[in-house]
N, C-alpha and C. Protein backbone atom coordinates (compact mmCIF):
# COMPACT_ATOMS: atom_id res chain seq x y z
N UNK A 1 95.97 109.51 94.45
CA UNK A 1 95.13 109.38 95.63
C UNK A 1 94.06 110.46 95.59
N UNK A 2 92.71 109.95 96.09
CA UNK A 2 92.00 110.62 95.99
C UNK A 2 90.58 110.76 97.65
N UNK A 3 90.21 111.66 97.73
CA UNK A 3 89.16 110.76 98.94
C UNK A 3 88.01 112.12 98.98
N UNK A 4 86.97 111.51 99.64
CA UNK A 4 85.59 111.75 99.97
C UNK A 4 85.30 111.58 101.16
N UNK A 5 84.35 112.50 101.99
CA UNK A 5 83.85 112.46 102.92
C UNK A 5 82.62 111.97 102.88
N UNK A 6 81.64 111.05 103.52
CA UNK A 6 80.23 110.35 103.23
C UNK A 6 80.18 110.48 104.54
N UNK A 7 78.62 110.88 104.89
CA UNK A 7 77.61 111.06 105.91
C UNK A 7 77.11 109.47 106.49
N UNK A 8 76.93 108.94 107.27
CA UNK A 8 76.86 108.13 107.83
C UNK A 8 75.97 108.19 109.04
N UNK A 9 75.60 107.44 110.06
CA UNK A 9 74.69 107.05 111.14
C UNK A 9 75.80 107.36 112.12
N UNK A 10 77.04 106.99 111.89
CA UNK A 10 78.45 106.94 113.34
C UNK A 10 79.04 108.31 112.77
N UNK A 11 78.39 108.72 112.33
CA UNK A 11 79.41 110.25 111.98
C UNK A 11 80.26 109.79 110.65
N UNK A 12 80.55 110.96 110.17
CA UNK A 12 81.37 111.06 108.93
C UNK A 12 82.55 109.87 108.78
N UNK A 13 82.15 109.47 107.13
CA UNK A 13 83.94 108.37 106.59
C UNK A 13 83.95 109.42 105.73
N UNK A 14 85.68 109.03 106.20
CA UNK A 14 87.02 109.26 105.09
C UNK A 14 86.57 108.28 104.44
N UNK A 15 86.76 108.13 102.94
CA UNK A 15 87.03 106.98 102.00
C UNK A 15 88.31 107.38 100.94
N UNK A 16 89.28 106.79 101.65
CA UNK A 16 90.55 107.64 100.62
C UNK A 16 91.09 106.11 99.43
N UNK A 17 91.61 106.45 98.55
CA UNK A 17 92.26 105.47 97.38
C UNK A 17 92.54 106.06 96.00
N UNK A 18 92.78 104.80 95.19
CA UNK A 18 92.94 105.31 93.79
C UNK A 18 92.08 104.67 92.65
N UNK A 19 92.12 105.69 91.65
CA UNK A 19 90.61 105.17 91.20
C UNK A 19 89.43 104.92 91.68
N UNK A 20 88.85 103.38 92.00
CA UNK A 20 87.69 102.75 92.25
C UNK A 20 88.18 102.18 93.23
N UNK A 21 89.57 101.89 94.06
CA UNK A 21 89.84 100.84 95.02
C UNK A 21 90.33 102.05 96.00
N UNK A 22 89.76 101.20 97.10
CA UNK A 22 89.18 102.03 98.53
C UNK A 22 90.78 101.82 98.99
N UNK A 23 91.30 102.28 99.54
CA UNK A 23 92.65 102.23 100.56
C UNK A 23 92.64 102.58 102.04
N UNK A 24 91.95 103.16 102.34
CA UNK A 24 91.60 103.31 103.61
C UNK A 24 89.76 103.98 103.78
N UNK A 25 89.50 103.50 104.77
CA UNK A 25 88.00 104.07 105.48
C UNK A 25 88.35 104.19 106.86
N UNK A 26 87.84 105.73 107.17
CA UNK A 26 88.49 106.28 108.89
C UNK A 26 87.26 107.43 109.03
N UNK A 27 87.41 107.06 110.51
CA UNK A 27 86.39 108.03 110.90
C UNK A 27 86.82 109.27 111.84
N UNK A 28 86.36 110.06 112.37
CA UNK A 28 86.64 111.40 112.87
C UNK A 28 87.59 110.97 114.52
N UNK A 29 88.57 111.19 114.41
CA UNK A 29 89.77 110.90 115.33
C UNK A 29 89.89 109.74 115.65
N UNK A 30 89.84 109.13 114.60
CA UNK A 30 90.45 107.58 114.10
C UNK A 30 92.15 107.34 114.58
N UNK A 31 91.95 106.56 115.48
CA UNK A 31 93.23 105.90 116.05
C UNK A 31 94.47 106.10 115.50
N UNK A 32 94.27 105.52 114.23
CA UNK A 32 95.63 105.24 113.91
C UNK A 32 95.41 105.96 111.64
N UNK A 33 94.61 106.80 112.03
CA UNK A 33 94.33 107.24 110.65
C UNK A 33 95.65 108.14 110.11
N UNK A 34 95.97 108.19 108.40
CA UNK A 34 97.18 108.48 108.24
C UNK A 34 96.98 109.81 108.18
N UNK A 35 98.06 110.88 108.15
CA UNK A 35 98.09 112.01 108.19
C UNK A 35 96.82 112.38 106.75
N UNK A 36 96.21 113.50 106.76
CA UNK A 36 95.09 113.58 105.92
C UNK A 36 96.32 114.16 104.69
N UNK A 37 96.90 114.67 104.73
CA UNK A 37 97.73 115.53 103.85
C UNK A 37 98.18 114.48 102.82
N UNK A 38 97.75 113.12 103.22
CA UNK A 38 98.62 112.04 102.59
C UNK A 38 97.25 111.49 101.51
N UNK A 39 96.17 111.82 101.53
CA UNK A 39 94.71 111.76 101.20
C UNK A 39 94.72 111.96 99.92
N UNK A 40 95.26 113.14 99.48
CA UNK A 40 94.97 113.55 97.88
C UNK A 40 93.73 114.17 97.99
N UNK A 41 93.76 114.98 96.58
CA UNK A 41 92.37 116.20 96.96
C UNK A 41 91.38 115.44 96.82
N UNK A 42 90.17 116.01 98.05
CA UNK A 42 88.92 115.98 97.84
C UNK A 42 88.01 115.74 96.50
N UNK A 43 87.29 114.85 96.31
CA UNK A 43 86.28 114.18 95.31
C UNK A 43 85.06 113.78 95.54
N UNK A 44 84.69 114.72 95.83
CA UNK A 44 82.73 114.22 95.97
C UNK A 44 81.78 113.18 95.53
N UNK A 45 82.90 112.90 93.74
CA UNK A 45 82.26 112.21 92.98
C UNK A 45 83.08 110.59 93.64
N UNK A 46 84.17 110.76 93.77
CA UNK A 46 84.83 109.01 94.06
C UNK A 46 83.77 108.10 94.73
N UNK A 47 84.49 107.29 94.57
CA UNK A 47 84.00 105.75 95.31
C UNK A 47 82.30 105.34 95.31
N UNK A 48 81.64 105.97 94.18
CA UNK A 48 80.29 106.00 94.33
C UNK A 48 79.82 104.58 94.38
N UNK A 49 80.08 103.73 93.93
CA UNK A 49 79.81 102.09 94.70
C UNK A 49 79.66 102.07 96.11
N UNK A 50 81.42 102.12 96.20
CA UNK A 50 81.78 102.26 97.85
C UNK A 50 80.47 102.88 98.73
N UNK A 51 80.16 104.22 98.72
CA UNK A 51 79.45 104.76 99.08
C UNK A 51 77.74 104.61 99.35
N UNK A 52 77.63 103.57 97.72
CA UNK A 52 75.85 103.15 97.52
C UNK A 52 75.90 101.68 98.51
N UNK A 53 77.04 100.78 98.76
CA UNK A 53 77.07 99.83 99.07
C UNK A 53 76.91 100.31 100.68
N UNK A 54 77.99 101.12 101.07
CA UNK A 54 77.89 101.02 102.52
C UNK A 54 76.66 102.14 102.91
N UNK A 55 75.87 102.52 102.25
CA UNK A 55 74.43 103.38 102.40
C UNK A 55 73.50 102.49 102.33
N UNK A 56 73.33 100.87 101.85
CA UNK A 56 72.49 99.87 101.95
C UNK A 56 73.02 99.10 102.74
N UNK A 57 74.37 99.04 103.69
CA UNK A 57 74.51 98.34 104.91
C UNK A 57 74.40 99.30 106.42
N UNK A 58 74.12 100.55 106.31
CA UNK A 58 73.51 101.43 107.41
C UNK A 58 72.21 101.17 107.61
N UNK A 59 71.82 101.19 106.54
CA UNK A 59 69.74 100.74 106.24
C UNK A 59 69.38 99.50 106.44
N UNK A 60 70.34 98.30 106.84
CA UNK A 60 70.05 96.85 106.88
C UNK A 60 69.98 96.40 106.12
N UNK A 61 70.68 96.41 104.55
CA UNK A 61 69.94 96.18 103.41
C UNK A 61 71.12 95.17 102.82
N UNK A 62 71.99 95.15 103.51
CA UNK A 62 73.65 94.71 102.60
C UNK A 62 74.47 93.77 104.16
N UNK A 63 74.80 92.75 103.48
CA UNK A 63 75.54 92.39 104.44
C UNK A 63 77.31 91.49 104.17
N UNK A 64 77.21 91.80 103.31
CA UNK A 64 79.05 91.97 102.87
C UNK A 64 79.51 92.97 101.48
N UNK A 65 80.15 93.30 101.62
CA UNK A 65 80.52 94.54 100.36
C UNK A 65 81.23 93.66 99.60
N UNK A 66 81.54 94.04 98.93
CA UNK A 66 82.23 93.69 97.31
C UNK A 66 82.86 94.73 96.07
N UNK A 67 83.34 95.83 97.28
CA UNK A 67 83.82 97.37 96.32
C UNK A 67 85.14 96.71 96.30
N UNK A 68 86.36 97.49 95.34
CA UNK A 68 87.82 96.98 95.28
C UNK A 68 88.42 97.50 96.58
N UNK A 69 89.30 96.86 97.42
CA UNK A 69 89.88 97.16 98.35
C UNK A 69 91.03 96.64 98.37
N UNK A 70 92.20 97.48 98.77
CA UNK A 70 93.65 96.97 98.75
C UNK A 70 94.33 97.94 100.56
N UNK A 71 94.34 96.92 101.39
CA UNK A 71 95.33 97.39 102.87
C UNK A 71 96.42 97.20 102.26
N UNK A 72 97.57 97.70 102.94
CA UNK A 72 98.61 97.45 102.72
C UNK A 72 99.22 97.81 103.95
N UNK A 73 99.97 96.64 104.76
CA UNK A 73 101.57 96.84 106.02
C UNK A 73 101.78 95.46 105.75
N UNK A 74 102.67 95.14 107.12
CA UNK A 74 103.42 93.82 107.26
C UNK A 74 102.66 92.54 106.79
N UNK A 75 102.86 91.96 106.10
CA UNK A 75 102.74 90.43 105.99
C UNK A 75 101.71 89.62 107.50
N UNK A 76 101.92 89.79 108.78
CA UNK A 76 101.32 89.72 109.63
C UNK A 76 99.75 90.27 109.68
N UNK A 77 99.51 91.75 109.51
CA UNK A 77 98.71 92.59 109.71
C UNK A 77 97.61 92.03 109.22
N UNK A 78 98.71 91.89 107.49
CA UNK A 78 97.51 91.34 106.57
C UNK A 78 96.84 89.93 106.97
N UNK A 79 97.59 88.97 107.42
CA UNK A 79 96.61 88.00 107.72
C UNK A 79 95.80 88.02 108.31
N UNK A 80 96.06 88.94 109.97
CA UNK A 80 95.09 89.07 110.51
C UNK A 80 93.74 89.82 109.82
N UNK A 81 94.08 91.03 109.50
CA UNK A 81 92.62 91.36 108.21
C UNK A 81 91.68 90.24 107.66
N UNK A 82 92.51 89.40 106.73
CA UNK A 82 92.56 88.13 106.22
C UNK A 82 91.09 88.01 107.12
N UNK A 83 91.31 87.55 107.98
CA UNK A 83 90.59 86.63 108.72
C UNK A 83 89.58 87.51 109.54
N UNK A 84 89.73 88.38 109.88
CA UNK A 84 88.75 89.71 109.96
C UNK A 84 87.61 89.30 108.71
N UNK A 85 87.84 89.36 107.60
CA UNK A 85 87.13 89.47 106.73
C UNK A 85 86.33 88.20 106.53
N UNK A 86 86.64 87.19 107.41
CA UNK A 86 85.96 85.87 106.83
C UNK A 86 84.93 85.85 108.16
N UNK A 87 84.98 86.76 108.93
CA UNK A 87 83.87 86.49 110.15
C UNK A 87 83.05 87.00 109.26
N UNK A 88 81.35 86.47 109.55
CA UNK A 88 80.26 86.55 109.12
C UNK A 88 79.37 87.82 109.89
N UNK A 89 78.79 88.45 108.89
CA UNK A 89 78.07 89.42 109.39
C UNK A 89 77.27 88.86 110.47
N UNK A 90 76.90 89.71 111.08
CA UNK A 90 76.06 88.97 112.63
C UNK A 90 76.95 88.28 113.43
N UNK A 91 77.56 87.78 113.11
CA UNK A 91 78.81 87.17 114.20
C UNK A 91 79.98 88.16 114.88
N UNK A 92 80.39 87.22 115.59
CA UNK A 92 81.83 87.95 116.38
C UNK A 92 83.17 86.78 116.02
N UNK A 93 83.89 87.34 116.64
CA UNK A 93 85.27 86.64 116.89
C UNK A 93 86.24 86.80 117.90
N UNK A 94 86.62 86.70 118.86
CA UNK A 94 87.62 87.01 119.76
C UNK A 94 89.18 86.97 119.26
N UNK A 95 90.25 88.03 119.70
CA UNK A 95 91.05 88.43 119.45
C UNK A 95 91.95 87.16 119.87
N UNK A 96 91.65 86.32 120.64
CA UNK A 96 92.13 84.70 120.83
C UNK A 96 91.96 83.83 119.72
N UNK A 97 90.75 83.67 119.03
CA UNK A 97 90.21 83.25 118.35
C UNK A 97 91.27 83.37 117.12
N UNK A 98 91.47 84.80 116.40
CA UNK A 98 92.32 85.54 115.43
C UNK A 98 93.48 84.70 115.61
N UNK A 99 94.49 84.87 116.90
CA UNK A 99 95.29 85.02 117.27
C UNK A 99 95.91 82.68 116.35
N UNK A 100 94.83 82.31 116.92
CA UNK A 100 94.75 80.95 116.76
C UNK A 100 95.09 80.67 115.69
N UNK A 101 94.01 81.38 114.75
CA UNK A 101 94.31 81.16 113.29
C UNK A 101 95.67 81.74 112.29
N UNK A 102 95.82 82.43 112.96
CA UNK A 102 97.26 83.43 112.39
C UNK A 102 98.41 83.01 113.31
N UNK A 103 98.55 82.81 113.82
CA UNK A 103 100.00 82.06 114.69
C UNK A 103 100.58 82.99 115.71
N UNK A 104 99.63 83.66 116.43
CA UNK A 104 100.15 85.28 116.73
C UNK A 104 99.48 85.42 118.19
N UNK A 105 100.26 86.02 119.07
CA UNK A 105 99.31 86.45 120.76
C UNK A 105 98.31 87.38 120.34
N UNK A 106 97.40 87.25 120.80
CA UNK A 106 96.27 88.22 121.07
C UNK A 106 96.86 89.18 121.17
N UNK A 107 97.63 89.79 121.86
CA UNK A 107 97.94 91.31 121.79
C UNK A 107 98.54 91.77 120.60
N UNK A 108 99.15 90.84 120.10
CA UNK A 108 99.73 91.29 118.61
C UNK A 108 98.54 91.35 117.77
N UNK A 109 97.82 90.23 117.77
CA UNK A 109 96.53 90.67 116.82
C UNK A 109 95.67 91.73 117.30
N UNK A 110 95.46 92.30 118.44
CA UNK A 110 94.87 93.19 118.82
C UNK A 110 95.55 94.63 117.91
N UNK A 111 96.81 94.95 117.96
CA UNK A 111 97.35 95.96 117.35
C UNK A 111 97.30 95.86 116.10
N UNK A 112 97.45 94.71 115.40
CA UNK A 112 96.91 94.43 113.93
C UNK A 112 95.70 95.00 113.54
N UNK A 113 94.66 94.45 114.39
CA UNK A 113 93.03 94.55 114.48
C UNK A 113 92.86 96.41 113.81
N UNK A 114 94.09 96.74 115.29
CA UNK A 114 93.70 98.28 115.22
C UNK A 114 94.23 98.93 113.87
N UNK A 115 95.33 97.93 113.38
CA UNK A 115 95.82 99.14 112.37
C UNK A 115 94.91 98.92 110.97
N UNK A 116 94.15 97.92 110.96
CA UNK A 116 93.18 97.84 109.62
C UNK A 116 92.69 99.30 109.31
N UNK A 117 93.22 99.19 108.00
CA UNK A 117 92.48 100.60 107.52
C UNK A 117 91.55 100.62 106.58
N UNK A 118 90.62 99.45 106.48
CA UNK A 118 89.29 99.55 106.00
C UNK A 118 88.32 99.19 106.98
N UNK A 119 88.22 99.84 107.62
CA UNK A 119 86.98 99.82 108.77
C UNK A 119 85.52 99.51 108.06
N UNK A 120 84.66 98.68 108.56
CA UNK A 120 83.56 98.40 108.15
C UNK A 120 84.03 97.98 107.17
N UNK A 121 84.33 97.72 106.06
CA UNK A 121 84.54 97.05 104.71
C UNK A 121 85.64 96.00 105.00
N UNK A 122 86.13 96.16 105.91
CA UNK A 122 87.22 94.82 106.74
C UNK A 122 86.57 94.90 108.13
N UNK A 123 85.72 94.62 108.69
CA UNK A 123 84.44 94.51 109.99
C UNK A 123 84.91 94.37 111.39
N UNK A 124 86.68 94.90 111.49
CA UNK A 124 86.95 95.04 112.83
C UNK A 124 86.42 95.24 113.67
N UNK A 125 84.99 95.78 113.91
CA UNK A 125 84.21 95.97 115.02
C UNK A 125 83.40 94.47 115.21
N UNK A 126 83.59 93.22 114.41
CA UNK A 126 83.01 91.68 114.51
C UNK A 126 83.98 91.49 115.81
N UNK A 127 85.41 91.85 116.24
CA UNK A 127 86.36 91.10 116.83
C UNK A 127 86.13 92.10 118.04
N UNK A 128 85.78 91.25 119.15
CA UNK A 128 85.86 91.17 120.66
C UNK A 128 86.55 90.49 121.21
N UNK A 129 86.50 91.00 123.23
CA UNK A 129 87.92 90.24 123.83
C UNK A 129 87.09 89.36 124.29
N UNK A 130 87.33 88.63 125.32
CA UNK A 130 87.04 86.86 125.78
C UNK A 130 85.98 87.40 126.00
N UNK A 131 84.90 86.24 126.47
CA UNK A 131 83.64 86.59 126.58
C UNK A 131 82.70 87.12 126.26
N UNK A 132 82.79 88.01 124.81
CA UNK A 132 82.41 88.62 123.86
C UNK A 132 82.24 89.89 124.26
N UNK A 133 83.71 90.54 125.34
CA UNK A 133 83.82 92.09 126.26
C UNK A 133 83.77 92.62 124.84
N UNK A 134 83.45 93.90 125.42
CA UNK A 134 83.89 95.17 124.07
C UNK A 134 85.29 95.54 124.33
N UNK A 135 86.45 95.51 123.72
CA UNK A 135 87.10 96.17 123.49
C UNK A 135 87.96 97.25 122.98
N UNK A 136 89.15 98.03 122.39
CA UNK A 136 89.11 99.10 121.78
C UNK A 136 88.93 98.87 120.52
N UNK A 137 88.44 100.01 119.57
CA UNK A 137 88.17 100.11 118.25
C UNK A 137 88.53 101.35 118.06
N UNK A 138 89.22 101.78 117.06
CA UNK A 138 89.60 102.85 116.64
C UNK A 138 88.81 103.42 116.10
N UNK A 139 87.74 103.53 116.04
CA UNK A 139 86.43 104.40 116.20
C UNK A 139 86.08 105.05 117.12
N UNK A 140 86.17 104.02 117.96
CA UNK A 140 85.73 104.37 119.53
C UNK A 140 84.50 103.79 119.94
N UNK A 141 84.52 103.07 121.08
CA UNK A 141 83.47 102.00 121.98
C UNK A 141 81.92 102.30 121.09
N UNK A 142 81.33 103.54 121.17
CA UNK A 142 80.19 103.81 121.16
C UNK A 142 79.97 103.69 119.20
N UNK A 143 80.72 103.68 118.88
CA UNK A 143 80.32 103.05 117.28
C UNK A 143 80.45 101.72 116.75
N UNK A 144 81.62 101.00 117.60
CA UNK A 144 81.68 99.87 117.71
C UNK A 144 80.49 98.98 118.26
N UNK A 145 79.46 99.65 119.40
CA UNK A 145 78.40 98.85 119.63
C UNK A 145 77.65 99.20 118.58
N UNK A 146 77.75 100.36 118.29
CA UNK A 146 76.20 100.96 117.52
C UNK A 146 76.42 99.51 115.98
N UNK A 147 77.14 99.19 115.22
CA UNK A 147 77.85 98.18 114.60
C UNK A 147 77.51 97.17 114.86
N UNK A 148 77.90 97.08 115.76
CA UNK A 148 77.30 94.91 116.25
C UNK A 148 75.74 95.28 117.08
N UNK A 149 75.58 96.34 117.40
CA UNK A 149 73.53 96.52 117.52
C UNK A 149 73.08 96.33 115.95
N UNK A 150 73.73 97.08 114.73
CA UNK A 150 72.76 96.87 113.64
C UNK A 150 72.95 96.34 113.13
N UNK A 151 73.48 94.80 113.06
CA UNK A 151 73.64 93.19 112.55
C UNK A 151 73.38 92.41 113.41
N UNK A 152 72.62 92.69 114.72
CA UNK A 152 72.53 91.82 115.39
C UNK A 152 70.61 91.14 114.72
N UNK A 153 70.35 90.01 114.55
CA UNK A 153 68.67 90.24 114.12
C UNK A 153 67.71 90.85 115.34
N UNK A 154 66.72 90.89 114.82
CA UNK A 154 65.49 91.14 115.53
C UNK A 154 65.45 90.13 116.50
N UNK A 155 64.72 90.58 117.82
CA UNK A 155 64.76 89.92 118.63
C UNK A 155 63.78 88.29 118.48
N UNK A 156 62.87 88.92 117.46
CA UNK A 156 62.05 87.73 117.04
C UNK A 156 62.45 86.61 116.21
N UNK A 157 63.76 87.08 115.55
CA UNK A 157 64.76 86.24 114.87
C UNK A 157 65.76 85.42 115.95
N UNK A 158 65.63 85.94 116.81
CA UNK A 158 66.68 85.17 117.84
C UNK A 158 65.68 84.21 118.99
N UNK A 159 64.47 84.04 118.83
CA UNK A 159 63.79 83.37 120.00
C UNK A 159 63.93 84.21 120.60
N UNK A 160 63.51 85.68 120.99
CA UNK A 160 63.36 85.93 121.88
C UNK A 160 61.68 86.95 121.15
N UNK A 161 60.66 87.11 122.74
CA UNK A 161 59.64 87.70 122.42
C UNK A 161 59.97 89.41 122.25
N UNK A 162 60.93 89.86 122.61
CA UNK A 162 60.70 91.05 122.32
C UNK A 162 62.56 91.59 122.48
């Protein structure tokens, strides 16, 4: 295990794993992030894909990654991820929605949602509660919008004048 700290627009990622495959991405008092001690030493040089990829999706430039990534918990978790990952950039999904496709209550997929540990590279901040509310993100609210503000298009892309 190995990990890197990268500068970002929402404040600093963890990018921890082995080799070239990402295992977790967490940000600064990340919910449910694993003890750091569990990280492996610091590498400045790791994940330099990881890093060029998600530095051309801060800039608007990228809109699905393609670095190696491996989550790992329950059989459950993972589906829900699963399906995390198939919402489309610019889009949302409701935690009902999830819940539908995976065989599971919303609140169970909600705790799933939270325990994803590739943030942004698995787009848990796409999944909202009914009505397209904001709900929690283990980021925390104010990065979670800042996220669905910079995939949302231009207003001139949406019919609207401004």
């Amino acid at each position: 295990m190995k990990h890197l700290e990268a500068d970002s627009p929402i404040g600093p990622l963890t990018l921890v794993g082995t080799g070239e495959v990402v295992t977790g991405l967490y940000f600064p008092n990340h919910w449910t992030r694993p003890d750091r001690t569990t990280f492996g030493p610091r590498d400045d040089t790791a994940f330099p894909e990881a890093v060029r990829q998600l530095k051309e999706y801060f800039a608007g430039q990228r809109t699905t990654f393609d670095v190696p990534t491996r989550a790992d918990g329950p059989a459950f978790d993972r589906a829900v991820w699963a399906e995390i990952a198939r919402i489309p950039y610019g889009h949302t999904a409701t935690y009902g929605d999830l819940a539908q496709a995976v065989g599971g209550l919303p609140h169970e997929v909600g705790a799933a949602v939270g325990r994803n540990p590739l943030s942004i590279l698995v787009a848990c901040h796409r999944v909202v509660g009914k009505n397209g509310k904001l709900t929690g993100y283990a980021g925390g609210l104010k990065r979670k919008e800042f996220l669905l503000d910079l995939e949302r298009p231009p207003a001139s892309e949406r019919g609207q004048l401004w």
